[in-house]
Protein backbone atom coordinates (compact mmCIF):
# COMPACT_ATOMS: atom_id res chain seq x y z
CA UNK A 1 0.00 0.00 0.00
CA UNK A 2 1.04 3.48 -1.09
CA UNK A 3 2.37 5.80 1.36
CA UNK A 4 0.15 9.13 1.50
CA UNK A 5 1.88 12.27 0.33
CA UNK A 6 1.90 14.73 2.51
CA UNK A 7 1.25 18.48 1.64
CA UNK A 8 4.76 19.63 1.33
CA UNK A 9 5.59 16.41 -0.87
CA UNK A 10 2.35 17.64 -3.44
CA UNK A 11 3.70 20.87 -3.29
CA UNK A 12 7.28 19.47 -4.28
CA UNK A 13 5.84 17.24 -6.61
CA UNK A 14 4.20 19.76 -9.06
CA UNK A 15 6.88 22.36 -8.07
CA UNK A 16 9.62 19.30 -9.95
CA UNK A 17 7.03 18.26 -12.82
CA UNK A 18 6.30 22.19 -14.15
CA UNK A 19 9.47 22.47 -15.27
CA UNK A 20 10.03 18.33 -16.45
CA UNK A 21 10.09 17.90 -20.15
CA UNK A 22 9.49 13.94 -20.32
CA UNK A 23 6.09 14.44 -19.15
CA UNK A 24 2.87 14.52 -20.87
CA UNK A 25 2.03 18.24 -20.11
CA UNK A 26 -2.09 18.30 -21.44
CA UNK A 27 -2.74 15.30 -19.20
CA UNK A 28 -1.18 17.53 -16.39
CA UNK A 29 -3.09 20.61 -17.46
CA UNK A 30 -6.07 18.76 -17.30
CA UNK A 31 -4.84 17.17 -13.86
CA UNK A 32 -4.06 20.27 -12.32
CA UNK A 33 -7.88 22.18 -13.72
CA UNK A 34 -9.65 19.27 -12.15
CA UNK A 35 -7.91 19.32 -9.00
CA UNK A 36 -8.03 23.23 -8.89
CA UNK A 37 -11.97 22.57 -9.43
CA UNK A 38 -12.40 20.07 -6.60
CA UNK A 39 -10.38 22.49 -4.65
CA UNK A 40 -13.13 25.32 -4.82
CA UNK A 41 -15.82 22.37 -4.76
CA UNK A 42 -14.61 21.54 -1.49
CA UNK A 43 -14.55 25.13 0.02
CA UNK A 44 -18.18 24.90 -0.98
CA UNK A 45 -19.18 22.38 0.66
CA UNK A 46 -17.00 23.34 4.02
CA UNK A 47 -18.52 26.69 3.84
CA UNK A 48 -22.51 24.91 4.31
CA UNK A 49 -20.52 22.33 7.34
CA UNK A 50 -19.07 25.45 9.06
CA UNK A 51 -22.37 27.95 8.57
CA UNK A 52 -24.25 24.71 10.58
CA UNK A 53 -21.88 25.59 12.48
CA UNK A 54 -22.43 28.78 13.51
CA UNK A 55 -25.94 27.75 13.84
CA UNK A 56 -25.13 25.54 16.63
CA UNK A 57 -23.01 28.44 18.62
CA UNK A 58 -25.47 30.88 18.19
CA UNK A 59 -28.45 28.46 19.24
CA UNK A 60 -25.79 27.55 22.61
CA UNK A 61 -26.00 31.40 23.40
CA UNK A 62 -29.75 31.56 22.51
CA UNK A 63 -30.32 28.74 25.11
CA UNK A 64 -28.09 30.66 27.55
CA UNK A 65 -29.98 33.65 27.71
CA UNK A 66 -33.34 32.05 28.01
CA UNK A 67 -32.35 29.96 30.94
CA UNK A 68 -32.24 32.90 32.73
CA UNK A 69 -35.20 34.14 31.13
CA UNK A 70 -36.89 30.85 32.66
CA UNK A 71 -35.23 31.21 35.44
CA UNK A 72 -36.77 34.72 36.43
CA UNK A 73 -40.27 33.83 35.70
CA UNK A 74 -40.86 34.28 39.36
CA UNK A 75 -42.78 37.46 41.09
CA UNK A 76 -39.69 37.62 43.68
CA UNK A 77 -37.67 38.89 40.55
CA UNK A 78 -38.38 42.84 40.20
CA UNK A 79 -39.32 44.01 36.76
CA UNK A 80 -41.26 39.91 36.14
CA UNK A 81 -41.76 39.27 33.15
CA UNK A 82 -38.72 40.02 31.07
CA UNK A 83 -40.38 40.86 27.39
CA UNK A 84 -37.40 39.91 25.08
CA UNK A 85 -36.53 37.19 23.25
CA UNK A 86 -34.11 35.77 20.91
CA UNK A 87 -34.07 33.22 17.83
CA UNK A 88 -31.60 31.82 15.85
CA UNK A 89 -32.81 30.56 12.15
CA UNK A 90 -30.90 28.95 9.59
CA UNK A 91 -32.71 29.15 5.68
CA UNK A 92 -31.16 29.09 2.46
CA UNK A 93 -27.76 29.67 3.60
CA UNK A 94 -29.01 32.88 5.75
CA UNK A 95 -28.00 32.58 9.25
CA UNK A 96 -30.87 35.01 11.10
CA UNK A 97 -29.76 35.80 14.83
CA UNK A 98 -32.42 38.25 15.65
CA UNK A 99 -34.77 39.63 19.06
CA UNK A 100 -38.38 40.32 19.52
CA UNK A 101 -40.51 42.07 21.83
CA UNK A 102 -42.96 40.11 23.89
CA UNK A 103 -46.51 42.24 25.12
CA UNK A 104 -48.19 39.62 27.64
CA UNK A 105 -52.33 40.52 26.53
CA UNK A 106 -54.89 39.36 29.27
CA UNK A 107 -57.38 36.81 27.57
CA UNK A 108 -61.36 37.64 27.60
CA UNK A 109 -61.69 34.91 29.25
CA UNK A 110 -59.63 36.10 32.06
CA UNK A 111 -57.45 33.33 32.59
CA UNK A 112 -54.31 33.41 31.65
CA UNK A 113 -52.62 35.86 28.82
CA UNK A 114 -51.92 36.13 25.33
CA UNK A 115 -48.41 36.65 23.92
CA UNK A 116 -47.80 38.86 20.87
CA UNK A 117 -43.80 39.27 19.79
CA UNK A 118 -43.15 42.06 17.60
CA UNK A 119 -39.74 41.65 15.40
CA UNK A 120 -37.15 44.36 16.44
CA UNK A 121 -35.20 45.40 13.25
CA UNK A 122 -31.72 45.63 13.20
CA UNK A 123 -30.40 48.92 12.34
CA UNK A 124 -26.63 47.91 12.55
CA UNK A 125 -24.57 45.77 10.32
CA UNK A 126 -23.39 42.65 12.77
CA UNK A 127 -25.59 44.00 15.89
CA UNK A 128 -28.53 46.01 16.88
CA UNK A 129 -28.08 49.52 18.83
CA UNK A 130 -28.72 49.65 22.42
CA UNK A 131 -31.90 51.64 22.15
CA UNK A 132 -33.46 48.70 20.86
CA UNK A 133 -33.16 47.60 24.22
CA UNK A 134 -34.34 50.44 26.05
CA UNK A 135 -37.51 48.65 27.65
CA UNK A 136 -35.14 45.75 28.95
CA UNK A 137 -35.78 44.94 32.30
CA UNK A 138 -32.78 45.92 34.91
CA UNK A 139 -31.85 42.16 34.76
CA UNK A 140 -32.58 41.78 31.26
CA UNK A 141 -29.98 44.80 29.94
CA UNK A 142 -26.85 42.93 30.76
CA UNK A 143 -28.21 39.09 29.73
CA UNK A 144 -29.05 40.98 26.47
CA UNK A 145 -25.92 42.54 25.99
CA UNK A 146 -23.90 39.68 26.77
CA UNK A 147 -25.99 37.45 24.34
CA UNK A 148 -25.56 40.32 21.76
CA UNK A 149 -22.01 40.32 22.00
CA UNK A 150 -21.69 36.99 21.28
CA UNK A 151 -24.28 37.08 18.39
CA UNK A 152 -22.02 40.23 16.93
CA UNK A 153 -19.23 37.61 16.78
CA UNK A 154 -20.88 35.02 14.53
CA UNK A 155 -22.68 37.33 12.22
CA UNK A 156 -19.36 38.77 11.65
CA UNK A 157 -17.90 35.21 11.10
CA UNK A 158 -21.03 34.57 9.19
CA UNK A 159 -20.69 37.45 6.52
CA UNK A 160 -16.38 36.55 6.29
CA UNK A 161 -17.68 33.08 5.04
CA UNK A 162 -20.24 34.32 2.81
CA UNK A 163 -17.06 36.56 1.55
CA UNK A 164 -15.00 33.88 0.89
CA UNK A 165 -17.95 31.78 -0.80
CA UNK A 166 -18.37 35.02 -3.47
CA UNK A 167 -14.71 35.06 -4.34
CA UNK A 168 -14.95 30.95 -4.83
CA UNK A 169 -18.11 31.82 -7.42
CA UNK A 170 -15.44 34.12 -9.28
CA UNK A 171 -12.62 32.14 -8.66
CA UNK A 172 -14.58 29.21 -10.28
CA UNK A 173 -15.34 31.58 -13.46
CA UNK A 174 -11.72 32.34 -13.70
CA UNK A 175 -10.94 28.86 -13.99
CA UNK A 176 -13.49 28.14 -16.71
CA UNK A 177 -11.46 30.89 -18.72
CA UNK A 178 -8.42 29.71 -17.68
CA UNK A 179 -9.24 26.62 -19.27
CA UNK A 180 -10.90 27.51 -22.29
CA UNK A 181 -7.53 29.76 -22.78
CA UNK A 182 -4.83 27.07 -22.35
CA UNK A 183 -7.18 24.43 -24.81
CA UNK A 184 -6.71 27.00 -27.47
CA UNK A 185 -2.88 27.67 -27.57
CA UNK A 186 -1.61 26.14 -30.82
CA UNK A 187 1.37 24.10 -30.92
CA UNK A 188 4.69 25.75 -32.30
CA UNK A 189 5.81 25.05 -35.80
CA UNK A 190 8.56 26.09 -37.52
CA UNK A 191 8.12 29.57 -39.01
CA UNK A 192 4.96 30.61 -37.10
CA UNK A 193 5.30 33.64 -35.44
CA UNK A 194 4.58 33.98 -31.82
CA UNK A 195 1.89 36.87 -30.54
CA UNK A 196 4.51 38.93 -29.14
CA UNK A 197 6.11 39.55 -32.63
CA UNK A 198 3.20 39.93 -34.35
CA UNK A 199 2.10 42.92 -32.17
CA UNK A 200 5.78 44.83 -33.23
């Protein structure tokens, strides 16, 4: 059994054969395409592994702050009931970490109330502004913060990944051209002329 190359031996490998001359150089243009290709395929697919990621983390802070959400549903805790929440979604490669504003409605019937959560809008780039806090509860303010800074974090990791997955998309196109380019130089013969002295 074949030992596995490491990366430095690859790196040797095509650094020796670029410059070899008893080689069949179209089969290794074609190697080296393909493997280029499988290279961004694989970024790809990393990039969906490591936003479920991110998904996970977020949700771990989500369930952080509502413990202690739970955990002051108790009249002995001034300001009962805190009115914000958090959710983390995942859809179509969009990673949502957002709040909402719970209004506690008493029912006709007069048991028990209704809850109504209005969507806060974020008005920053990676995290909302504190006013959007500003009818936090005295306990609620630092939870919220704390969660938020956290959340910050990940949208910020969030939107370097989706960075990374554009310049794959134009890496990819580049390598389309690439190839189309290097299928259509001709082979030299004597007395062609090559492009550079045709331009003098």
């Amino acid at each position: 059994m074949s030992k596995r190359m490491t990366h430095q031996e690859i790196c040797e490998e095509w650094e020796a054969v670029s410059r070899a001359q008893n080689v069949n150089h179209q089969r290794g243009i074609k190697a080296a395409i393909t493997q280029c290709r499988q290279f961004l395929t694989a970024i790809h697919q990393q990039a969906d592994v490591e936003q479920a990621r991110y998904r996970y983390l977020a949700q771990r802070l989500c369930d952080h702050f509502w413990s202690h959400n739970m955990a002051h549903r108790t009249d002995k805790t001034p300001g009962y009931p805190g009115h914000f929440g958090c959710r983390v979604r995942l859809r179509k490669r969009k990673l949502e970490l957002s709040w909402y504003y719970n209004r506690f409605i008493p029912k006709k019937s007069g048991e028990g109330r209704s809850v109504f959560s209005e969507y806060i809008r974020k008005e920053g780039r990676f995290r909302y502004h504190k006013p959007a806090f500003t009818r936090a509860q005295d306990w609620e303010k630092p939870l919220i913060m704390e969660t938020e800074d956290g959340f910050e974090m990940l949208r910020r990791l969030n939107a370097n990944q989706a960075e990374l997955c554009r310049i794959v998309r134009k890496s990819e196109r580049l390598l389309k051209n690439l190839e189309e380019h290097l299928g259509g130089l001709k082979e030299a013969t004597s007395g062609s002329s090559s492009p550079s002295n045709e331009e003098g």
